[in-house]
N, C-alpha and C. Protein backbone atom coordinates (compact mmCIF):
# COMPACT_ATOMS: atom_id res chain seq x y z
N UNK A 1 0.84 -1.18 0.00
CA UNK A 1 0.00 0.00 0.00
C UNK A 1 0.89 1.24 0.00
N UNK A 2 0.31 1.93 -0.67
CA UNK A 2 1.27 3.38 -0.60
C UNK A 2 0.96 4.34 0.04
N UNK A 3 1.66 5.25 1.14
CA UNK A 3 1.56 5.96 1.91
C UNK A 3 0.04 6.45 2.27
N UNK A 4 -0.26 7.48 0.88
CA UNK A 4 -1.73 8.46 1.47
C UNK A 4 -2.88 6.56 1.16
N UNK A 5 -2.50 6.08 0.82
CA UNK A 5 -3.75 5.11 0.87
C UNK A 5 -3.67 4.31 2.44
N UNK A 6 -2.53 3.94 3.22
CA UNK A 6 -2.72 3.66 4.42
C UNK A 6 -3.26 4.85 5.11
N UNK A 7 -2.69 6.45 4.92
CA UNK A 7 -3.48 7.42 5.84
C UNK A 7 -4.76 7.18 5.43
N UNK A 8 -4.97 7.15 4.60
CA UNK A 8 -6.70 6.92 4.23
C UNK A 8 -7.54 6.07 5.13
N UNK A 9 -6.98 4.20 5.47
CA UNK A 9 -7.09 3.65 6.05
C UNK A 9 -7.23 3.62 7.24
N UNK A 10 -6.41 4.78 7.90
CA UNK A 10 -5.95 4.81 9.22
C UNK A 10 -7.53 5.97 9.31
N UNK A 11 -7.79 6.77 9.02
CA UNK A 11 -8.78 7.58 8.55
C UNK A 11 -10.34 7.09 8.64
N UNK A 12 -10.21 6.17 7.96
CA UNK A 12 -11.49 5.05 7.63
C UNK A 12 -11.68 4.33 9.19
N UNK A 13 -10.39 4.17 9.32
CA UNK A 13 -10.91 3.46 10.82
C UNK A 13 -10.92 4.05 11.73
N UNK A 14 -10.95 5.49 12.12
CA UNK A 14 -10.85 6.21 13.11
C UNK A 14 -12.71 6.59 13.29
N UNK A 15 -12.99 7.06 11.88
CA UNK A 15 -14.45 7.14 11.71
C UNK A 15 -15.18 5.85 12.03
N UNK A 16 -15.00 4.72 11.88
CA UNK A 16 -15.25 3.39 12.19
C UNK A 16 -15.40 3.20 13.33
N UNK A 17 -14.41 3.37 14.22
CA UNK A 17 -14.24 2.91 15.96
C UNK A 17 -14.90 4.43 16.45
N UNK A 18 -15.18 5.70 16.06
CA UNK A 18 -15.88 6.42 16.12
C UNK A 18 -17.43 6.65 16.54
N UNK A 19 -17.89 6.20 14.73
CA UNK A 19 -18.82 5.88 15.07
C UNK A 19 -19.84 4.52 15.44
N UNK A 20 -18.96 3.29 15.49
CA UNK A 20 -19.11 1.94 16.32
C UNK A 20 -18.98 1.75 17.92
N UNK A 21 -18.10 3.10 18.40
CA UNK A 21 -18.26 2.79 19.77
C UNK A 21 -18.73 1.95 20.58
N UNK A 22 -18.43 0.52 21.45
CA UNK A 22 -18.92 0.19 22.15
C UNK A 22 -20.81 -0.39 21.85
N UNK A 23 -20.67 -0.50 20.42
CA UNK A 23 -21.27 -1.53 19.81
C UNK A 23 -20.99 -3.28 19.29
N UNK A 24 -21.76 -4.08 19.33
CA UNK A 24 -21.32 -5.06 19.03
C UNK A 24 -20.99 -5.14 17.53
N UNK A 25 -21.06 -4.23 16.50
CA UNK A 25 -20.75 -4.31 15.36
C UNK A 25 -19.53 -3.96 15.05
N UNK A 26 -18.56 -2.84 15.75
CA UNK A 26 -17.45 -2.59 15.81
C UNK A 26 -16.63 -3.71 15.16
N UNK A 27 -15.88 -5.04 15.74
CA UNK A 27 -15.15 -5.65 15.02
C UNK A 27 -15.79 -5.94 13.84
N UNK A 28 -16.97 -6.12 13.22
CA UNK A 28 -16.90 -6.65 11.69
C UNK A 28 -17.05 -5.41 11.04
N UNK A 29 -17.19 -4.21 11.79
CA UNK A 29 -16.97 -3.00 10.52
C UNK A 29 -15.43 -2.91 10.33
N UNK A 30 -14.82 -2.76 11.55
CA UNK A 30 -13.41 -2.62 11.12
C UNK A 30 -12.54 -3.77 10.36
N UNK A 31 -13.38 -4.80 10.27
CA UNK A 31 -12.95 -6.23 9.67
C UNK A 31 -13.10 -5.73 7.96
N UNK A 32 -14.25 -5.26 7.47
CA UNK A 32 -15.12 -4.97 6.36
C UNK A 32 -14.27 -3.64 6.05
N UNK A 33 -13.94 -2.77 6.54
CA UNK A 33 -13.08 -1.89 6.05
C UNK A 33 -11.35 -1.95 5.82
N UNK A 34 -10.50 -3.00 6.46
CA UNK A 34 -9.58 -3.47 6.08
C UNK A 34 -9.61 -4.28 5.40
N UNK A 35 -10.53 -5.24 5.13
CA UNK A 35 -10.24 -6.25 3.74
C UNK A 35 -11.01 -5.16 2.62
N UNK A 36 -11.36 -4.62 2.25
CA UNK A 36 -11.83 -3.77 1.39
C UNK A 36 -10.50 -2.88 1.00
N UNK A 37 -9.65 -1.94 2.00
CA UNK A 37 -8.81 -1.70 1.81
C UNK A 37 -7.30 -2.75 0.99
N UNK A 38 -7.22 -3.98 1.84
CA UNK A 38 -6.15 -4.96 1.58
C UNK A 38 -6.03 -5.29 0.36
N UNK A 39 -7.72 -6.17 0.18
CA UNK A 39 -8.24 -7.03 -1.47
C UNK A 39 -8.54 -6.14 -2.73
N UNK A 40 -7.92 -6.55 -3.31
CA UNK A 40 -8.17 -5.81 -4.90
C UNK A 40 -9.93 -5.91 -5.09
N UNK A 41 -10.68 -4.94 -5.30
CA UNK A 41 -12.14 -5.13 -6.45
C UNK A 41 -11.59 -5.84 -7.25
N UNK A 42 -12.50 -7.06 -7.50
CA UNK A 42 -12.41 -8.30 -8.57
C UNK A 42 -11.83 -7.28 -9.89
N UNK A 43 -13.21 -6.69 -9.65
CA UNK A 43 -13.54 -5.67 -11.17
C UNK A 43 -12.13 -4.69 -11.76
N UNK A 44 -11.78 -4.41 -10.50
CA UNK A 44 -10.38 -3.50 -10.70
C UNK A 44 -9.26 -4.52 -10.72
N UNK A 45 -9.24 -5.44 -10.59
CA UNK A 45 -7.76 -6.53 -10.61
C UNK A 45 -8.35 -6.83 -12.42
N UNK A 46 -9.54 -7.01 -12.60
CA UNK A 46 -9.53 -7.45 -13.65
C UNK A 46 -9.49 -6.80 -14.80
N UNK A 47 -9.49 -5.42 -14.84
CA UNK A 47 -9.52 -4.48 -15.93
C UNK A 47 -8.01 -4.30 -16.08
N UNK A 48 -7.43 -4.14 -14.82
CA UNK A 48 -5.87 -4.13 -14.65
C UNK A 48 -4.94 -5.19 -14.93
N UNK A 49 -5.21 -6.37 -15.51
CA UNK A 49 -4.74 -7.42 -15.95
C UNK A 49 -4.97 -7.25 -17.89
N UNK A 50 -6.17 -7.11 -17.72
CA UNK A 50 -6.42 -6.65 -18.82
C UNK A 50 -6.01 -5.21 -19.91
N UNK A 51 -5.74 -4.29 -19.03
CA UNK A 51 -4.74 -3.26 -19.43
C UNK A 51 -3.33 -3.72 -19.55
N UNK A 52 -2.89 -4.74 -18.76
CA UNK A 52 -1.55 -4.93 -18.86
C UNK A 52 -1.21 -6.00 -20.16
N UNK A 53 -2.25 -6.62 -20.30
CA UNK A 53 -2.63 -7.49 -21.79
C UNK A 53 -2.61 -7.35 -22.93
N UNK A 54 -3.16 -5.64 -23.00
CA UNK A 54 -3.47 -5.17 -23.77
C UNK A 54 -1.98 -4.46 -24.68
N UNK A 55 -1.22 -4.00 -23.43
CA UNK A 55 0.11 -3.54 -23.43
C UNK A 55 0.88 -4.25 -24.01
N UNK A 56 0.96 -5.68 -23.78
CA UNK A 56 2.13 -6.85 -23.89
C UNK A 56 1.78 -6.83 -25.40
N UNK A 57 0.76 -7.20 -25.16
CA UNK A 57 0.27 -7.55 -26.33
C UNK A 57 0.65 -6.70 -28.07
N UNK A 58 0.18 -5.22 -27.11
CA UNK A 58 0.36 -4.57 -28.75
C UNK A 58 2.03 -4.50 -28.74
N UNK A 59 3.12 -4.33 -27.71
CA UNK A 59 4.62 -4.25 -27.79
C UNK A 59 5.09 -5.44 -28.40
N UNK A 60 4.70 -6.58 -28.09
CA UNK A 60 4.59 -7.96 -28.94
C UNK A 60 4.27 -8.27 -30.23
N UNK A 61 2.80 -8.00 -30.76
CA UNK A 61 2.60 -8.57 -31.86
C UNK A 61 2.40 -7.18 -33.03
N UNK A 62 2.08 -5.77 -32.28
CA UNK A 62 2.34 -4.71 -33.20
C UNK A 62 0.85 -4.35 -33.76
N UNK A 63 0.74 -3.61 -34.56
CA UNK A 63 -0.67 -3.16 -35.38
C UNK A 63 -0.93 -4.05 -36.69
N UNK A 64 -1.62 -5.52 -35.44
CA UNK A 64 -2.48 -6.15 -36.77
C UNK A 64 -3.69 -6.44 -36.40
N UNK A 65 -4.49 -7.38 -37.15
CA UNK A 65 -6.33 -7.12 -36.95
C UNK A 65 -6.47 -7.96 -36.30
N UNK A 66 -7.71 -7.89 -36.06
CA UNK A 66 -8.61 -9.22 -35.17
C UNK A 66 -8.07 -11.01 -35.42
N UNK A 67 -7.99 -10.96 -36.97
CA UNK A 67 -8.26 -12.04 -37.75
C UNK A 67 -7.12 -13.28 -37.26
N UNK A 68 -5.72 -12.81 -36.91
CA UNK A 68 -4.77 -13.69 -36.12
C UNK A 68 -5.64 -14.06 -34.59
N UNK A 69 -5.78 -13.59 -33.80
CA UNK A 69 -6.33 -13.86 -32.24
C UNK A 69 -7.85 -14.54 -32.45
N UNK A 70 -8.78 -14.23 -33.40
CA UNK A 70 -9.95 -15.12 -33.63
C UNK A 70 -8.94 -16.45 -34.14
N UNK A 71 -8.57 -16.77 -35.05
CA UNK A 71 -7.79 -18.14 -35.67
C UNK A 71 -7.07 -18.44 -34.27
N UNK A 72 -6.69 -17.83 -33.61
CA UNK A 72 -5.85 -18.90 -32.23
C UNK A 72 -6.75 -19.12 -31.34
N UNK A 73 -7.79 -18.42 -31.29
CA UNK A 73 -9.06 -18.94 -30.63
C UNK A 73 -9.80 -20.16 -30.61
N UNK A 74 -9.84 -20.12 -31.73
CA UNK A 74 -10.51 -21.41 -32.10
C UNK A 74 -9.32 -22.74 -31.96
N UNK A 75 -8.28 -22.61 -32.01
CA UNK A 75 -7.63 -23.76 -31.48
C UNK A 75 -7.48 -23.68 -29.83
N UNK A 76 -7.30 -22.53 -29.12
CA UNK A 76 -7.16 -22.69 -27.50
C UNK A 76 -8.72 -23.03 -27.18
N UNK A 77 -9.93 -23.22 -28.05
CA UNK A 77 -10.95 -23.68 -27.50
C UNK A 77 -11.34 -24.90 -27.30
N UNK A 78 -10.54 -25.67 -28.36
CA UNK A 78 -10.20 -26.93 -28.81
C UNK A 78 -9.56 -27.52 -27.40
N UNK A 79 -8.57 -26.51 -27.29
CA UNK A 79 -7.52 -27.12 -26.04
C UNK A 79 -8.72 -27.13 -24.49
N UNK A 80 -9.09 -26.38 -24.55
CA UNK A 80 -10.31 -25.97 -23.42
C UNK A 80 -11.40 -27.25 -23.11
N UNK A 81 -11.76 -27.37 -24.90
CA UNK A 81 -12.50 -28.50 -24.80
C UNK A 81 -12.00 -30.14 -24.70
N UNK A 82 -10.90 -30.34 -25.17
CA UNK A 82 -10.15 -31.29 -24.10
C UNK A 82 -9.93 -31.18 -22.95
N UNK A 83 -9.65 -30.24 -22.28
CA UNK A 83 -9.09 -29.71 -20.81
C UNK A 83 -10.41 -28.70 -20.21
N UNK A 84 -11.75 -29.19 -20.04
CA UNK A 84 -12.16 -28.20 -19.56
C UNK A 84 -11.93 -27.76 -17.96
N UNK A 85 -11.42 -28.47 -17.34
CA UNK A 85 -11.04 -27.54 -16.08
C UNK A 85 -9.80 -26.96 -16.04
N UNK A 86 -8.70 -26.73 -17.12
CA UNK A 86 -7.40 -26.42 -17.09
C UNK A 86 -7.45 -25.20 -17.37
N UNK A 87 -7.63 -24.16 -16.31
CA UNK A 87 -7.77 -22.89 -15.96
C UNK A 87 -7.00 -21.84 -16.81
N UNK A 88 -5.53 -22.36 -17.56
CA UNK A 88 -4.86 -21.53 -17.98
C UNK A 88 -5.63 -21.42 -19.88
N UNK A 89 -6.57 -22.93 -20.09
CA UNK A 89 -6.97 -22.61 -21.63
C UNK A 89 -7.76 -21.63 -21.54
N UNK A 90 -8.83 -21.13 -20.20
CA UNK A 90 -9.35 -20.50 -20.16
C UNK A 90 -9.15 -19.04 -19.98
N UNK A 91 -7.92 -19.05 -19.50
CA UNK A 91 -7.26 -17.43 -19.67
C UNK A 91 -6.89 -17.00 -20.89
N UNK A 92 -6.31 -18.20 -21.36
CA UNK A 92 -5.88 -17.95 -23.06
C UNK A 92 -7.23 -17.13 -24.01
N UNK A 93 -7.94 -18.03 -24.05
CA UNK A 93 -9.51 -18.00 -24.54
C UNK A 93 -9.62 -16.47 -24.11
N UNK A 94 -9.81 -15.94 -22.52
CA UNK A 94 -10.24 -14.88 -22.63
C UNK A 94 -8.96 -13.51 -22.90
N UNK A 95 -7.80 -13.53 -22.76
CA UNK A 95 -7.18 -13.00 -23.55
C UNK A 95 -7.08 -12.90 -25.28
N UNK A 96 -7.42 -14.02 -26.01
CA UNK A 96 -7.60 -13.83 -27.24
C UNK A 96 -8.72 -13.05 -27.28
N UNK A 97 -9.73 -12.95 -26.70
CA UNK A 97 -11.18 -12.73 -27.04
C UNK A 97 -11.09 -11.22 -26.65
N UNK A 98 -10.37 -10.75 -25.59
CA UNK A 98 -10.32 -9.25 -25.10
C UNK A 98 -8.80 -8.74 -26.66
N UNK A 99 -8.20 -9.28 -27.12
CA UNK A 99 -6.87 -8.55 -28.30
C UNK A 99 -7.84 -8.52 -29.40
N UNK A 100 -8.33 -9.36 -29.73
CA UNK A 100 -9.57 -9.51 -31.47
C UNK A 100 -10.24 -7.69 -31.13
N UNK A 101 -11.37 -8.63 -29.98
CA UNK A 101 -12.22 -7.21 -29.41
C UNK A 101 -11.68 -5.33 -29.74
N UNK A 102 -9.93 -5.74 -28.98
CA UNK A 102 -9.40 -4.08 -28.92
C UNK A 102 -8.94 -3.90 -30.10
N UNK A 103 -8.74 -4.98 -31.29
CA UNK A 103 -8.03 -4.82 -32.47
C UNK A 103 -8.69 -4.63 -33.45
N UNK A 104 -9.75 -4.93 -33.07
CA UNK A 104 -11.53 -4.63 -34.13
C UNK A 104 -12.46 -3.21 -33.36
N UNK A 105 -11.56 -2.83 -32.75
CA UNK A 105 -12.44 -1.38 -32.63
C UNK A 105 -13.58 -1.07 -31.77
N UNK A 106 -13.90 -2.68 -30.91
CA UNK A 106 -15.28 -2.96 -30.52
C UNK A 106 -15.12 -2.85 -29.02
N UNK A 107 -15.92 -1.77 -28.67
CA UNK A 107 -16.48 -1.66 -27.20
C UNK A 107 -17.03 -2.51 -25.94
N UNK A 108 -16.72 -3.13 -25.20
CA UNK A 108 -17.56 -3.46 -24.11
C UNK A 108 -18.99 -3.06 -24.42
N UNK A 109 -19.65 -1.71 -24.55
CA UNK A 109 -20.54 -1.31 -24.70
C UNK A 109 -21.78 -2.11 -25.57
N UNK A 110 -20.64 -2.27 -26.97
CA UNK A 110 -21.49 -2.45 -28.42
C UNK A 110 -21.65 -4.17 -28.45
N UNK A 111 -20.53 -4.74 -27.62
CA UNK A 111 -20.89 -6.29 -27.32
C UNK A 111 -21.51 -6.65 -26.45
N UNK A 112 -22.22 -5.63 -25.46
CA UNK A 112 -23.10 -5.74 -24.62
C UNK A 112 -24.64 -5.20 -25.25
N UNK A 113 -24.51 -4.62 -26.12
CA UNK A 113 -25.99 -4.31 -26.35
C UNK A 113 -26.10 -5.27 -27.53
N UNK A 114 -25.00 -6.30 -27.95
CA UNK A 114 -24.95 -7.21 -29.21
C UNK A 114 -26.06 -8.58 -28.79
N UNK A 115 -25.00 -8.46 -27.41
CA UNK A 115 -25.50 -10.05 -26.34
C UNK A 115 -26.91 -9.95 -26.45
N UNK A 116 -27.54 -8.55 -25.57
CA UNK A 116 -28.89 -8.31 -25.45
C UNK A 116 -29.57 -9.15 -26.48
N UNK A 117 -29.70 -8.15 -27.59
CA UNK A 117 -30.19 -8.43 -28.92
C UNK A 117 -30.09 -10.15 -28.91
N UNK A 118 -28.73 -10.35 -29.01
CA UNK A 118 -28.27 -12.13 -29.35
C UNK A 118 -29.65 -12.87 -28.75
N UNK A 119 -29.33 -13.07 -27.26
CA UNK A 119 -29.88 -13.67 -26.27
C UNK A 119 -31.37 -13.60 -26.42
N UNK A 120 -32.24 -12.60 -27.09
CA UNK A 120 -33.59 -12.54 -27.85
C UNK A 120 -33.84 -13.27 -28.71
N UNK A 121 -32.74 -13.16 -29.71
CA UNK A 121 -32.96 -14.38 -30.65
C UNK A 121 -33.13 -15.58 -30.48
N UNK A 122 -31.63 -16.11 -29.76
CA UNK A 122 -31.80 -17.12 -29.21
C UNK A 122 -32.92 -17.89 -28.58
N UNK A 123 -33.38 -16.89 -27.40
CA UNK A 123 -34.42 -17.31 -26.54
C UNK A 123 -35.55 -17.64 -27.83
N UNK A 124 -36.08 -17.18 -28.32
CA UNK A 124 -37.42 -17.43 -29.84
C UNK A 124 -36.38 -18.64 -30.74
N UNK A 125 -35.29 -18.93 -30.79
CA UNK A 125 -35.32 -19.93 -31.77
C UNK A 125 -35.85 -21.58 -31.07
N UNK A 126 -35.37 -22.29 -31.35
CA UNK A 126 -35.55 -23.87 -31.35
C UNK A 126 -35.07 -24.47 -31.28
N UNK A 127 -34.49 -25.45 -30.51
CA UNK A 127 -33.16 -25.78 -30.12
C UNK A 127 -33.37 -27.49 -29.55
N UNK A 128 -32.15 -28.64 -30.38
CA UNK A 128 -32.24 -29.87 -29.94
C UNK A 128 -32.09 -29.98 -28.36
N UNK A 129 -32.24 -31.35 -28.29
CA UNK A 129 -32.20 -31.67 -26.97
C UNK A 129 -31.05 -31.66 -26.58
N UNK A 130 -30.29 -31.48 -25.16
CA UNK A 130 -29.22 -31.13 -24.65
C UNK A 130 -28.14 -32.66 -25.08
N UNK A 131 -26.67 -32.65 -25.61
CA UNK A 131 -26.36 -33.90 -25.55
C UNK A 131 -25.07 -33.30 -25.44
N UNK A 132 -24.44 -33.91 -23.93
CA UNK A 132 -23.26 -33.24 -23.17
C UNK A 132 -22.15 -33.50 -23.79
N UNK A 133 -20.93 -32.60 -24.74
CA UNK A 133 -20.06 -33.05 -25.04
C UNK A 133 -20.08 -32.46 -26.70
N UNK A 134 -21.53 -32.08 -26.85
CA UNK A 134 -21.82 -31.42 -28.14
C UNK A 134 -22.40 -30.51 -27.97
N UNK A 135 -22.01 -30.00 -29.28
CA UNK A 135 -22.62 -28.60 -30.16
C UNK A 135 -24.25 -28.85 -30.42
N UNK A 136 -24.91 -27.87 -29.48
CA UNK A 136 -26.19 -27.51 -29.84
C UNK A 136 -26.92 -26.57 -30.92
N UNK A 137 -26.62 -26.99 -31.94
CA UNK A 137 -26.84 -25.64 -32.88
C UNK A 137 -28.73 -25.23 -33.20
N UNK A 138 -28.93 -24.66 -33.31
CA UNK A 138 -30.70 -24.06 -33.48
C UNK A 138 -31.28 -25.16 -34.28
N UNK A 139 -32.96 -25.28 -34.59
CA UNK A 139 -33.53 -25.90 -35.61
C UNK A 139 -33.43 -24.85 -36.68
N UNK A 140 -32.70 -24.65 -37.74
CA UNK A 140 -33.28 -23.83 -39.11
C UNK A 140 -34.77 -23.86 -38.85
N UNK A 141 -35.10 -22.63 -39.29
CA UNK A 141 -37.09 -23.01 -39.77
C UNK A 141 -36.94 -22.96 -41.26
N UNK A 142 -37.66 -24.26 -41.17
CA UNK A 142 -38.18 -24.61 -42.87
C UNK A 142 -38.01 -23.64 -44.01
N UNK A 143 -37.53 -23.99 -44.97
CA UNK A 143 -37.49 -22.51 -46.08
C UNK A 143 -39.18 -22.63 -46.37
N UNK A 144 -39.70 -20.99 -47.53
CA UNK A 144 -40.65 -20.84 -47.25
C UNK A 144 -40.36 -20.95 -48.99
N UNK A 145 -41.49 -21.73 -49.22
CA UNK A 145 -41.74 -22.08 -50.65
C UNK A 145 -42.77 -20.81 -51.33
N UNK A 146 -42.38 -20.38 -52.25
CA UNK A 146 -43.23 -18.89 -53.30
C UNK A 146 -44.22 -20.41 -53.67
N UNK A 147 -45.38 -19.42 -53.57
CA UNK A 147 -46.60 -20.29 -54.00
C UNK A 147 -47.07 -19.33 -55.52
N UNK A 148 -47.12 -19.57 -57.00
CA UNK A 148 -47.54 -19.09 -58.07
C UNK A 148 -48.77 -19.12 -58.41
């Protein structure tokens, strides 16, 4: 921790034992305000891994498109799907999937209002019965024959 963020701390808990006085809640506020202080936000360890990804990444492979990191995708999914509990295919997977994303121009935002949309479709299509180990792909609906 760096300096003004422990004064901060020291701060946080003064207001804490303050206003906890000689309550029985006292130790789990001051418990709840040092691990808050200590533990990274998921959310912030994870954007920050991901900034640093993003870094390696472009000093590494330089200004090219999506089209390399989708093609290695599809083989670390392969690896995933042999290994599905082997935690590191799954970092791979989501590192390819966050370099394509920043190398195609595409927002968090615009793949979130994509999903929306997606997940509508989805939900209205038609879909086989579950068979573990496979690809569930939709029922096509019937083509529609021009009647003359």
């Amino acid at each position: 921790m760096k300096d003004h963020q422990i004064r901060n701390l020291v701060n946080e808990l003064r207001d804490v034992a303050v206003e906890y006085h000689g309550s029985q809640q006292l130790r789990e506020r001051i418990a709840r305000t040092v691990r808050a202080a200590i533990l990274p936000d998921k959310a912030e360890q994870r954007e920050d891994v991901r900034r640093k990804h993003a870094e390696w990444s472009q000093s590494t492979f330089g200004n090219v498109g999506p089209v390399g990191p989708l093609k290695h995708l599809s083989k670390e999914a392969l690896e995933a799907a042999a290994e599905p509990g082997d935690l590191s295919e799954w970092a791979d997977m989501q590192f390819l999937l966050w370099d394509a994303q920043r190398r195609a121009g595409i927002t968090d935002e615009q793949i979130t209002l994509a999903m929306i949309e997606k997940l509508e479709i989805n939900k209205a299509r038609q879909w086989p019965e579950p068979k573990d180990g496979e690809p569930r792909l939709h029922i096509a609906a019937a083509p529609q024959q021009d009647v003359k």
